[in-house]
Protein backbone atom coordinates (compact mmCIF):
# COMPACT_ATOMS: atom_id res chain seq x y z
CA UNK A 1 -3.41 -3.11 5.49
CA UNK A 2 -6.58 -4.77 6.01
CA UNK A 3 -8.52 -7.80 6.72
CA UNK A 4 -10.68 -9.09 3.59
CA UNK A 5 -13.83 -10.79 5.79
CA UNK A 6 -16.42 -9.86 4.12
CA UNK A 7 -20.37 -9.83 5.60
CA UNK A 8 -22.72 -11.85 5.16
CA UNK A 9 -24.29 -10.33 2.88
CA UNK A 10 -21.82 -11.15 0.42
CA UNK A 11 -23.01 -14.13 0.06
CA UNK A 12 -26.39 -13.52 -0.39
CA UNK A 13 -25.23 -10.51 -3.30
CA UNK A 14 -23.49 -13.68 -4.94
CA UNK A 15 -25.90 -16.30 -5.05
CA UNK A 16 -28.17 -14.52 -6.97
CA UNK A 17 -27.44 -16.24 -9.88
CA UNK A 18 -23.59 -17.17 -9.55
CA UNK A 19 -23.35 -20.24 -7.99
CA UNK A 20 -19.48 -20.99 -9.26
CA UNK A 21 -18.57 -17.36 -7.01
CA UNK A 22 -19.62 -19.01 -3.77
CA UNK A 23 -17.24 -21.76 -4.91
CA UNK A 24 -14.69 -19.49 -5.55
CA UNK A 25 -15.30 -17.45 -2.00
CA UNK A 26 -15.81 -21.23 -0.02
CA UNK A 27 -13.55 -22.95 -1.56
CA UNK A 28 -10.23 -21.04 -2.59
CA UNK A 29 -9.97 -19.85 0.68
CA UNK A 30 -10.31 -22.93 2.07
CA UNK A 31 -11.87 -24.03 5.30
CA UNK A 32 -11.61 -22.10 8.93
CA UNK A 33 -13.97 -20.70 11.29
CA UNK A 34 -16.99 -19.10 10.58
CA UNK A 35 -16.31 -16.16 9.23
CA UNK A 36 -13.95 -17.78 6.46
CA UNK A 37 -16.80 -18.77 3.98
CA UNK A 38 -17.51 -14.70 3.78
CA UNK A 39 -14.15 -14.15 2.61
CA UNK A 40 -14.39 -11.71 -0.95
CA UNK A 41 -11.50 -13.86 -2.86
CA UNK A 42 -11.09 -11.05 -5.75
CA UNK A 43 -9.91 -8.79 -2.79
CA UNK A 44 -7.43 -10.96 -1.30
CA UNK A 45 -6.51 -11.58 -4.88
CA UNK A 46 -5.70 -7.96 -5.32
CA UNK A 47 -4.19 -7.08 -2.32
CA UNK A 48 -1.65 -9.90 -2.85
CA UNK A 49 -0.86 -8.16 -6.75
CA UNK A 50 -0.52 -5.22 -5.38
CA UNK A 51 2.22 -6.34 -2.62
CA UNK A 52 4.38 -6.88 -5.30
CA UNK A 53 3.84 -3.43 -6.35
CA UNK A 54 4.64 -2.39 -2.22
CA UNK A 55 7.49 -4.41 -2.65
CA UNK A 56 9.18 -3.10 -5.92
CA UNK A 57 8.54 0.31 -4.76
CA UNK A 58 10.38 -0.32 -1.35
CA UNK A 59 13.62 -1.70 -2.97
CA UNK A 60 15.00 1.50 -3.16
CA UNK A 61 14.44 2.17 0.73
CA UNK A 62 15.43 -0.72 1.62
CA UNK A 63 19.28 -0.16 -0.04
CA UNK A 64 19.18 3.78 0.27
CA UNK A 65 18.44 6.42 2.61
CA UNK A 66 14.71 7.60 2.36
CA UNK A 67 16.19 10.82 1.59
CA UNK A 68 17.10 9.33 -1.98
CA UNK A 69 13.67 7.38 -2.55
CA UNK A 70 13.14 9.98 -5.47
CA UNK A 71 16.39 10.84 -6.57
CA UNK A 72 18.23 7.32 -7.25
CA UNK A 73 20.27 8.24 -10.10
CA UNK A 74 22.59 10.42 -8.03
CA UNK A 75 23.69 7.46 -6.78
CA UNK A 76 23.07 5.12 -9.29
CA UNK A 77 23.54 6.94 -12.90
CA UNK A 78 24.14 3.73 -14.80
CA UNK A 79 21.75 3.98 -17.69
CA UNK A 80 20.37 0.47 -17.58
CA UNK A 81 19.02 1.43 -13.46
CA UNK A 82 18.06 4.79 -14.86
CA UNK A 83 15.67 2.96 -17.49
CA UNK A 84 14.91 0.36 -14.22
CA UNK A 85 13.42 3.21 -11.95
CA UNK A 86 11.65 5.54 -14.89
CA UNK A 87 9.92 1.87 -15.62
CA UNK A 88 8.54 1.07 -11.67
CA UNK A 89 8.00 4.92 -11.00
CA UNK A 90 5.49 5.09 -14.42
CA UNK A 91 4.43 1.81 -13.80
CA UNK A 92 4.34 1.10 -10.01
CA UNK A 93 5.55 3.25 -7.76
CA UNK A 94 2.36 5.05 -6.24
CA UNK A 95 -0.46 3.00 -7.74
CA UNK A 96 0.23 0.07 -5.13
CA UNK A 97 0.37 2.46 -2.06
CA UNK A 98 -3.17 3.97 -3.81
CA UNK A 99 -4.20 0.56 -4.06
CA UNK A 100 -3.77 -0.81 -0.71
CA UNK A 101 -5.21 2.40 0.96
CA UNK A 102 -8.40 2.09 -1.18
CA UNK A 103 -8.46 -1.49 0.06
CA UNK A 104 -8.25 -0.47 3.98
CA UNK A 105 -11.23 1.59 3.77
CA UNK A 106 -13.03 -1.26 2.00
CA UNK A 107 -11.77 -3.53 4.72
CA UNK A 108 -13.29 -0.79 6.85
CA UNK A 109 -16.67 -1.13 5.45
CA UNK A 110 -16.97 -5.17 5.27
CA UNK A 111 -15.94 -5.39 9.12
CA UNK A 112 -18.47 -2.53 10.40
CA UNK A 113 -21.13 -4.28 8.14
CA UNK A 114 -19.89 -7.88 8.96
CA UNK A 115 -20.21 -6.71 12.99
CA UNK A 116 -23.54 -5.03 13.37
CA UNK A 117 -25.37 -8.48 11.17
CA UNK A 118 -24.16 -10.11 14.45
CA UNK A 119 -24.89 -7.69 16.47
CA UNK A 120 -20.91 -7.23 17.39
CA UNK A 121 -19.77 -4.09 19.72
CA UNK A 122 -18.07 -2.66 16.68
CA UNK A 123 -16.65 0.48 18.19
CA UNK A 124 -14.38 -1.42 20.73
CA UNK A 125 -13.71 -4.00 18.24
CA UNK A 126 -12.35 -1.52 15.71
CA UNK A 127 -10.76 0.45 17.54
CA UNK A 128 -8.49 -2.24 19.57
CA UNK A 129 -7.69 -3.14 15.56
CA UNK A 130 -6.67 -0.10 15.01
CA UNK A 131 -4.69 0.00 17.91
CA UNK A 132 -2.74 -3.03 17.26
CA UNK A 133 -2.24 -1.68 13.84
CA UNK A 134 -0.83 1.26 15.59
CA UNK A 135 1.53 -0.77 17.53
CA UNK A 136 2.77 -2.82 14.89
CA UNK A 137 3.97 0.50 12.50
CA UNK A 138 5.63 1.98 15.64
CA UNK A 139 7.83 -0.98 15.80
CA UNK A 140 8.26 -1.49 12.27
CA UNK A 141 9.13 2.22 11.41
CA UNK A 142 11.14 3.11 14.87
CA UNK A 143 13.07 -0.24 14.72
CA UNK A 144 12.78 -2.18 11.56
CA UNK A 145 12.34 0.31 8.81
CA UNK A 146 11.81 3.84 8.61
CA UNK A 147 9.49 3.82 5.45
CA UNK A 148 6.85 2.33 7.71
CA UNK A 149 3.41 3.19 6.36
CA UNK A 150 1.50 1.14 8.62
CA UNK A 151 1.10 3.97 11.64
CA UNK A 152 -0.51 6.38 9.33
CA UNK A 153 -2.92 4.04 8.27
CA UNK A 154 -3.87 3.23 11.93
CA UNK A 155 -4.33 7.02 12.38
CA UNK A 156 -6.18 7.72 9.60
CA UNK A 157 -8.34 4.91 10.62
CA UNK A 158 -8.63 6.58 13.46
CA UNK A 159 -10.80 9.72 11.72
CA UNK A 160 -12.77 6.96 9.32
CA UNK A 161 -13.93 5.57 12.33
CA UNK A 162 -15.84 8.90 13.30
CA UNK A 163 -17.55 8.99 9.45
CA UNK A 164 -19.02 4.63 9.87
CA UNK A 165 -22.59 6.06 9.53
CA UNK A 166 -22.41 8.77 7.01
CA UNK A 167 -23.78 8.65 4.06
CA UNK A 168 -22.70 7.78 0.95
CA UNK A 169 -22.58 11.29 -0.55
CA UNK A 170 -20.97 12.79 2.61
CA UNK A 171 -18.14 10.24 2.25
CA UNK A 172 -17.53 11.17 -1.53
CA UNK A 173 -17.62 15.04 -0.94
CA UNK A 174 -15.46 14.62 1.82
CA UNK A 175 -13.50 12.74 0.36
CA UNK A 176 -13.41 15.39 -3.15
CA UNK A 177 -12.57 17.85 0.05
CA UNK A 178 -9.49 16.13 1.27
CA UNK A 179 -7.98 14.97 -1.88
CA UNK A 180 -7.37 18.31 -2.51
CA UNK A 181 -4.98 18.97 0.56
CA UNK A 182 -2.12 16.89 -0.99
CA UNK A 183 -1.88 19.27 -4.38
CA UNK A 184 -1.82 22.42 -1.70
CA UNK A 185 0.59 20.75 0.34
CA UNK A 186 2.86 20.16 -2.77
CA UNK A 187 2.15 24.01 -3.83
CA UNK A 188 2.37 25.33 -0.22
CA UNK A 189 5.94 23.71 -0.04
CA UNK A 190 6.81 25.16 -3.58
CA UNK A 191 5.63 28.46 -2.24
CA UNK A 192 7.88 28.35 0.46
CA UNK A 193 10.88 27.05 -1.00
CA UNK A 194 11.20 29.66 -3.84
CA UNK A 195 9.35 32.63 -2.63
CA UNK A 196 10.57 32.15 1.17
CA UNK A 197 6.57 32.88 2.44
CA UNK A 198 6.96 33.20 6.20
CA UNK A 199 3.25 31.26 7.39
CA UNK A 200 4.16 28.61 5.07
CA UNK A 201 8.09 27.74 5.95
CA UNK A 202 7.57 24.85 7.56
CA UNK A 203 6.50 23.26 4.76
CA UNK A 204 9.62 23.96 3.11
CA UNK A 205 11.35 20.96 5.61
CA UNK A 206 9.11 18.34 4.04
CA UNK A 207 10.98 19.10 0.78
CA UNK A 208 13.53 15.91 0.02
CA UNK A 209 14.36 17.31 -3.74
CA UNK A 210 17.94 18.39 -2.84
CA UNK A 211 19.09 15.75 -0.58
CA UNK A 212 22.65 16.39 1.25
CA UNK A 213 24.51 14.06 -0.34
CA UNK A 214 27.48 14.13 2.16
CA UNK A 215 24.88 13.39 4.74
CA UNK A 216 23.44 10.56 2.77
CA UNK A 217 26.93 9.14 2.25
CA UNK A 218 26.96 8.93 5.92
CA UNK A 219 24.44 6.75 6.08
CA UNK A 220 25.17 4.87 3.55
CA UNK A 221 28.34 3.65 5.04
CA UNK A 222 26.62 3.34 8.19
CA UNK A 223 24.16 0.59 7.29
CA UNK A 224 26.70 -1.03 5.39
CA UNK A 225 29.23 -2.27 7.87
CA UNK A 226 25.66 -1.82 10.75
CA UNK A 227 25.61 -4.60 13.38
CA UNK A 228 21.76 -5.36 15.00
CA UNK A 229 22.19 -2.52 17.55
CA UNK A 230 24.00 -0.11 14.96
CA UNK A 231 21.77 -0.71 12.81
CA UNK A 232 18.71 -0.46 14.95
CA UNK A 233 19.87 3.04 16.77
CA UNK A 234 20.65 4.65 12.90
CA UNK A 235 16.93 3.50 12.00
CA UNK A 236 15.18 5.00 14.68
CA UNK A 237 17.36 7.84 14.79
CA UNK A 238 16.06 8.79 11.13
CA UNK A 239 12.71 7.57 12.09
CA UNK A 240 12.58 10.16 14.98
CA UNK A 241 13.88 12.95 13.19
CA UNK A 242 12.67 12.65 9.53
CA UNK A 243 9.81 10.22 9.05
CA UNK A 244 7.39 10.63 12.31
CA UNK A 245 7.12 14.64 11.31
CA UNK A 246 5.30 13.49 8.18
CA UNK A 247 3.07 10.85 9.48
CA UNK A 248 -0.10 13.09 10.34
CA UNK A 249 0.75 14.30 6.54
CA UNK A 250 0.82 11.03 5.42
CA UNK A 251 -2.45 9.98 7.52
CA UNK A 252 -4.21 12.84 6.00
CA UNK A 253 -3.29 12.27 2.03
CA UNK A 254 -4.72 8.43 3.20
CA UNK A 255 -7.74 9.71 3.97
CA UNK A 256 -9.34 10.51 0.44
CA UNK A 257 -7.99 6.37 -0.48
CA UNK A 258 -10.01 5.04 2.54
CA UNK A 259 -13.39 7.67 2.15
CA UNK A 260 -12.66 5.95 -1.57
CA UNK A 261 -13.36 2.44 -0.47
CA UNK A 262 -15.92 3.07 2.21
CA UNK A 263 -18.25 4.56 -0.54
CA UNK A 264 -17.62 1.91 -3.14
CA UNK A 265 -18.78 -0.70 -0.91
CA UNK A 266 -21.29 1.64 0.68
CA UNK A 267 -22.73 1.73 -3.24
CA UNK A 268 -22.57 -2.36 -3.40
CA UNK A 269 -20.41 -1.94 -6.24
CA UNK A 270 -17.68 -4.99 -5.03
CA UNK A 271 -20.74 -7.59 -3.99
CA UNK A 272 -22.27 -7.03 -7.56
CA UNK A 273 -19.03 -7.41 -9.73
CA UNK A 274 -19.88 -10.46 -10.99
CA UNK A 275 -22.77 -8.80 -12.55
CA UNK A 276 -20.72 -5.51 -13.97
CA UNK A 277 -18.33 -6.94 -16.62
CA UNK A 278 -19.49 -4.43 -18.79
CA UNK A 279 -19.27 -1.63 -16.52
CA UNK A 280 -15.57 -2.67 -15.16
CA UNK A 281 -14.51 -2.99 -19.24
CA UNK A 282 -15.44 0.68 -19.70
CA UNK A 283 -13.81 2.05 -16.76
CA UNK A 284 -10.73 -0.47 -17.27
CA UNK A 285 -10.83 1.22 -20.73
CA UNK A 286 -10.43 4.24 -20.07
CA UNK A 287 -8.87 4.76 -16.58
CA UNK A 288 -5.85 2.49 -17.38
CA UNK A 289 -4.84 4.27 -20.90
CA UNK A 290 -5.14 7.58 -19.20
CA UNK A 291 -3.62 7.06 -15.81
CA UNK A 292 -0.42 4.91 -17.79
CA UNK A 293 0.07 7.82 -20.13
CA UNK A 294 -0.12 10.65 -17.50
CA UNK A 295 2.34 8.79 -15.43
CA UNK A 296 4.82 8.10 -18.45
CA UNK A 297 4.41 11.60 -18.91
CA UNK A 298 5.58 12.83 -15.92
CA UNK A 299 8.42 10.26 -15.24
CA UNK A 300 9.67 11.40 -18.76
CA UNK A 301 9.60 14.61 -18.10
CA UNK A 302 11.54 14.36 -14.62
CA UNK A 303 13.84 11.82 -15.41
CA UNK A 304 15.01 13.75 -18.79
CA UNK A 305 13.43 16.69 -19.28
CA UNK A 306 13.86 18.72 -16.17
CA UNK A 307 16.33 16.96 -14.45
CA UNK A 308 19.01 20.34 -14.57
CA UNK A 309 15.93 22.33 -13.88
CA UNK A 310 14.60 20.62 -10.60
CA UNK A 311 13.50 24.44 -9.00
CA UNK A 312 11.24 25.19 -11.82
CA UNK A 313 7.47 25.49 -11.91
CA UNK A 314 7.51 22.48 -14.38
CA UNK A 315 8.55 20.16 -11.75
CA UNK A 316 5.75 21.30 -9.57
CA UNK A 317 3.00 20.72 -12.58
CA UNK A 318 4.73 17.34 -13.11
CA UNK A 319 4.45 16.68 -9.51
CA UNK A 320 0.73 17.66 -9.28
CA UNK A 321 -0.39 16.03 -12.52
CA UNK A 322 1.40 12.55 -10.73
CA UNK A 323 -0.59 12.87 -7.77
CA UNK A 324 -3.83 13.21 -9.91
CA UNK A 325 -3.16 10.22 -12.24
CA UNK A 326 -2.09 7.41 -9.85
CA UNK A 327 -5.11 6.76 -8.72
CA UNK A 328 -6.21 6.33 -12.45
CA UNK A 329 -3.58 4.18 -12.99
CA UNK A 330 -4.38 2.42 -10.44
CA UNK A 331 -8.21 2.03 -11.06
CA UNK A 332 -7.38 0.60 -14.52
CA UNK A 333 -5.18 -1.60 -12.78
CA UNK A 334 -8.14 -3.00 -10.36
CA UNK A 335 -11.02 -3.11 -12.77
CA UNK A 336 -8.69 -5.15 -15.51
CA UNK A 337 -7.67 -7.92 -12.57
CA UNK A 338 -11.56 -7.94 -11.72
CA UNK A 339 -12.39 -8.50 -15.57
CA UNK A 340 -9.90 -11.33 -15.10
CA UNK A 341 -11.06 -12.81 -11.99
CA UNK A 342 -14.50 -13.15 -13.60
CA UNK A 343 -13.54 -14.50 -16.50
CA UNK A 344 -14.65 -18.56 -16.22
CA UNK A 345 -10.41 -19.04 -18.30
CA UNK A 346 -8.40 -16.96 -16.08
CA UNK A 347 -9.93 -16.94 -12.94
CA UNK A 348 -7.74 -19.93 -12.20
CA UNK A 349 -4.46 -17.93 -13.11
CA UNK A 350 -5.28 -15.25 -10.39
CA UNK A 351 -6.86 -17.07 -7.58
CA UNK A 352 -3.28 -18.13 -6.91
CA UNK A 353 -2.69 -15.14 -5.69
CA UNK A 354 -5.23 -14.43 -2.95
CA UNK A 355 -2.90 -16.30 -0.26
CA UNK A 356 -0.46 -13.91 -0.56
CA UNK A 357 -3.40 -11.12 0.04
CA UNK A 358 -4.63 -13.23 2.74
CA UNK A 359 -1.96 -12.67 5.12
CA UNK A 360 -0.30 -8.99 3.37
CA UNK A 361 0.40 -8.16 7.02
CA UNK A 362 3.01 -10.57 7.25
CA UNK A 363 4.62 -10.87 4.38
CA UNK A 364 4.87 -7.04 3.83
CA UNK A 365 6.82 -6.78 7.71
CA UNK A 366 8.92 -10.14 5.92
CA UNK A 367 9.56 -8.05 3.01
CA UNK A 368 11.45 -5.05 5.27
CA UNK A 369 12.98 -7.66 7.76
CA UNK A 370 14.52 -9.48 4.75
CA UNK A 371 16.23 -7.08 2.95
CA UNK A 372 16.64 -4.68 5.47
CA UNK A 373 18.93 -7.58 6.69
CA UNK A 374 20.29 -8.60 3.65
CA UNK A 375 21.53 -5.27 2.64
CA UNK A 376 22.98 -4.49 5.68
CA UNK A 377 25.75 -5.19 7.35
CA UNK A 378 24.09 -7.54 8.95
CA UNK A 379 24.74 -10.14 5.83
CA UNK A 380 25.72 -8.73 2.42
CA UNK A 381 27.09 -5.22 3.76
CA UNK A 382 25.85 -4.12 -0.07
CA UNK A 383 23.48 -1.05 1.14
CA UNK A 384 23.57 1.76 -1.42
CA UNK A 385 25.86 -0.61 -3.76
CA UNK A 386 23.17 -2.49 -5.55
CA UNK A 387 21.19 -0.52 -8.28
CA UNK A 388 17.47 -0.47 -9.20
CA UNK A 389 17.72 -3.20 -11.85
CA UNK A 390 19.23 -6.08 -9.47
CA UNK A 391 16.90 -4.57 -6.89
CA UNK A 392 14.29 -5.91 -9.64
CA UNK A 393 15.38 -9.10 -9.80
CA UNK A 394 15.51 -9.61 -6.62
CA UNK A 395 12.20 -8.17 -5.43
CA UNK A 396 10.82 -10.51 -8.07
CA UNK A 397 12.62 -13.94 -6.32
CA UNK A 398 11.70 -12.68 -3.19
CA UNK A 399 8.06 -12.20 -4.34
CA UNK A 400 7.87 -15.65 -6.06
CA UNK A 401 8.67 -17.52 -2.83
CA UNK A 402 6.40 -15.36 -0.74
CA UNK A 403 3.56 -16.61 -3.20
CA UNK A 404 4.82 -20.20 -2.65
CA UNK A 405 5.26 -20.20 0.81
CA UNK A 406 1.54 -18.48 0.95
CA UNK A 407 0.36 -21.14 -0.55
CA UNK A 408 1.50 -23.85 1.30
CA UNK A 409 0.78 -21.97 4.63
CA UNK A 410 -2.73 -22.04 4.56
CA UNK A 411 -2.78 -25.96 3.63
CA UNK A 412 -2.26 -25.92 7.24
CA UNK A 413 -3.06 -22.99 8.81
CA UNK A 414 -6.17 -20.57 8.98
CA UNK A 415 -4.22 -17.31 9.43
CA UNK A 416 -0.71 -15.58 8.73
CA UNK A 417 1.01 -15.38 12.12
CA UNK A 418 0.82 -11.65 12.40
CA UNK A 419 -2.67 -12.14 11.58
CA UNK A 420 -3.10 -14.60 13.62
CA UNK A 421 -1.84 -12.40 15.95
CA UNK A 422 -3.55 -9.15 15.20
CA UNK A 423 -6.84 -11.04 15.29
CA UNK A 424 -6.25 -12.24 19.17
CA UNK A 425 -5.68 -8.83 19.62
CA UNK A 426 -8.86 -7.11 18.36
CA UNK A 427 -11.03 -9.66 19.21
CA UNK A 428 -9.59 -10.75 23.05
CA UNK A 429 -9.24 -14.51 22.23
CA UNK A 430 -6.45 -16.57 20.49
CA UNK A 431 -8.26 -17.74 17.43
CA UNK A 432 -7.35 -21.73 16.68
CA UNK A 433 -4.67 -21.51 13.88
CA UNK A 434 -4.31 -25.05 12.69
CA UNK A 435 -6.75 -26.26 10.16
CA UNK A 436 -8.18 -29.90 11.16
């Protein structure tokens, strides 16, 4: 999760020649302090598309134990949620996550660059961001929800802090380096599953393929009839013991996302899109087509092809060629809502969304508040009774509103509250929230 401020330089990559994009960076933001006329609309536009994406994904945390998040249809065999979940996992499921971890090391890039043109202490001013950040997952994962992603963010940003200066071909080989941790991890843990390798057995506790489902039963019934404290002590409990093991895993697989988005703005690729229709057509073109059919590939092939066969080396191909695609996927995905958001006819059917990107912080912590609560015992008591394809529906209500009620929040404010918030924060002053 990231701010979109952009530098000024923005501005200056804009006007040379595209007038109407200032308009669409002064004015469909709307007016606030100085720094809201540097505002890059297109990302704030794609950071709110992608939190429906976050928030589709999430259903199935939110109403089952983590433990579950990639084996649903043990609970839930009904054919129509079956088709439900092979649909978000080939066309959702890991491309948002890719997508909003590209977009924090972009974010990373636009605030060093946006600091040192004013001459800003940017170390301090990062790192107190960072540490709010911090602060804000520990909550949300220890109390909240488990599936908290926002900590391991905050730690990897932690490491891109250390790489602000380097240059742009140091970032992309490190970043070739570290993407290729996640397929060892993935083989490491297959290693030590089947082959029972000694040096690598503690990978083999990362591996959720065979849940217990006794155990998950358990918590099912648990967060069903929860009250607030119940419900609180089972979260952090799994928190504690299943989810904080993995974050400096989960950190590290970030890393590759955020090297990813300081070099594309390191290269001036976002401040010149205006210019590179034809460039974001071919790689829309052909990222999009490969990265979909890679993905429908795999969830085919684990979903009905291997499904009695879950300990062969098939599974572990499908599971590597996943890891490679998404980002694909999800590359098409950003390059076709650019070729959009240029577009003079449809950049008026995507602005809408870049108040929903504008304040991401909050409504993704609304989004686990919400139906953690609603699942819960709390008000429904329907945890682990409601299948992927209601889950659908309602992540898309829930979305819908969100959108609305973005919308009509920055008619009369400058800043989501947690924004708000974070923003005191890092920068040791309450910023004025109300709009004149």
């Amino acid at each position: 999760m990231t701010t979109s401020d952009g530098s000024a330089d923005v501005l200056g990559e804009v006007a040379k020649g595209r007038k109407e994009d200032i308009d669409a960076i002064t004015n469909a933001s709307g007016t606030g302090p100085v720094q809201e006329d540097e505002r890059i609309v297109f990302i704030d536009a794609l950071r709110g598309c992608a939190l429906f994406g976050v928030l589709a994904a999430n259903m199935r945390g939110f109403n089952l134990p983590l433990s579950l998040y990639d084996t649903s249809e043990k609970i839930f065999p009904a054919r129509h949620d079956v088709w439900m979940q092979a649909l978000l996992d080939a066309f959702v499921s890991g491309k948002a996550y890719t997508t909003f971890a590209f977009l924090f090391g972009l974010g990373f890039a636009i605030q060093m660059t946006r600091a040192q043109a004013r001459s800003v202490s940017f170390p301090w001013f990062y790192l107190r961001r960072l540490g709010a950040l911090a602060l804000f997952g520990l909550v949300h994962g220890a109390v909240i929800w488990s599936g908290d992603i926002l900590l391991p963010y905050a730690l990897g940003g932690f490491f891109l802090f250390w790489f602000r200066k380097a240059t742009p071909k140091a970032i992309l080989i490190l970043a070739i380096i570290l993407w290729a941790i996640s397929p060892l991890l993935v083989i490491g843990t297959w290693i030590a599953k089947h082959f029972h390798v000694a040096a690598l057995h503690w990978l083999a506790g990362f591996d959720t393929s065979t849940p217990d489902l006794a155990k998950t039963r358990q918590v099912i019934d648990t967060y069903a009839h929860a009250n607030l404290s119940s419900l609180v002590q089972e979260n952090g409990h799994i928190w504690l013991a299943w989810l904080a093991p993995l974050i400096p895993i989960m950190a590290i697989s970030s890393l590759p996302l955020f090297l990813a988005g300081l070099y594309v703005w390191r290269k001036g690729w976002v401040q010149a899109l205006p210019e590179r229709t034809a460039t974001l057509r071919r790689v829309c073109a052909w990222t999009l087509p490969l990265g979909l059919a890679a993905q429908i590939a795999c969830v085919v092939a684990n979903h009905w092809l291997m499904p009695q066969h879950a300990d062969s080396p098939w599974v572990l191909i499908s599971t590597l060629a996943n890891i490679a695609s998404a980002p694909l996927a999800s590359c098409g995905y950003a390059t076709g809502l650019a070729l959009l958001f240029y577009h003079p006819r449809w950049r008026s059917r995507v602005t809408w969304l870049a108040p929903m990107g504008r304040m991401a912080l909050t409504n993704y912590l609304t989004q686990s508040v919400f139906f953690v609560s609603l699942y819960s015992g709390l008000i429904t008591g329907l945890y682990g009774r409601v299948g992927p394809a209601w889950n659908m529906l309602a992540a898309v209500l829930f979305y819908v509103a969100q959108v609305r009620f973005s919308q009509w929040w920055f008619k009369h404010f400058r800043f989501g509250p947690v924004e708000w918030l974070w923003r005191g924060v890092t920068y040791l002053k309450w910023p004025v929230m109300r709009l004149a």
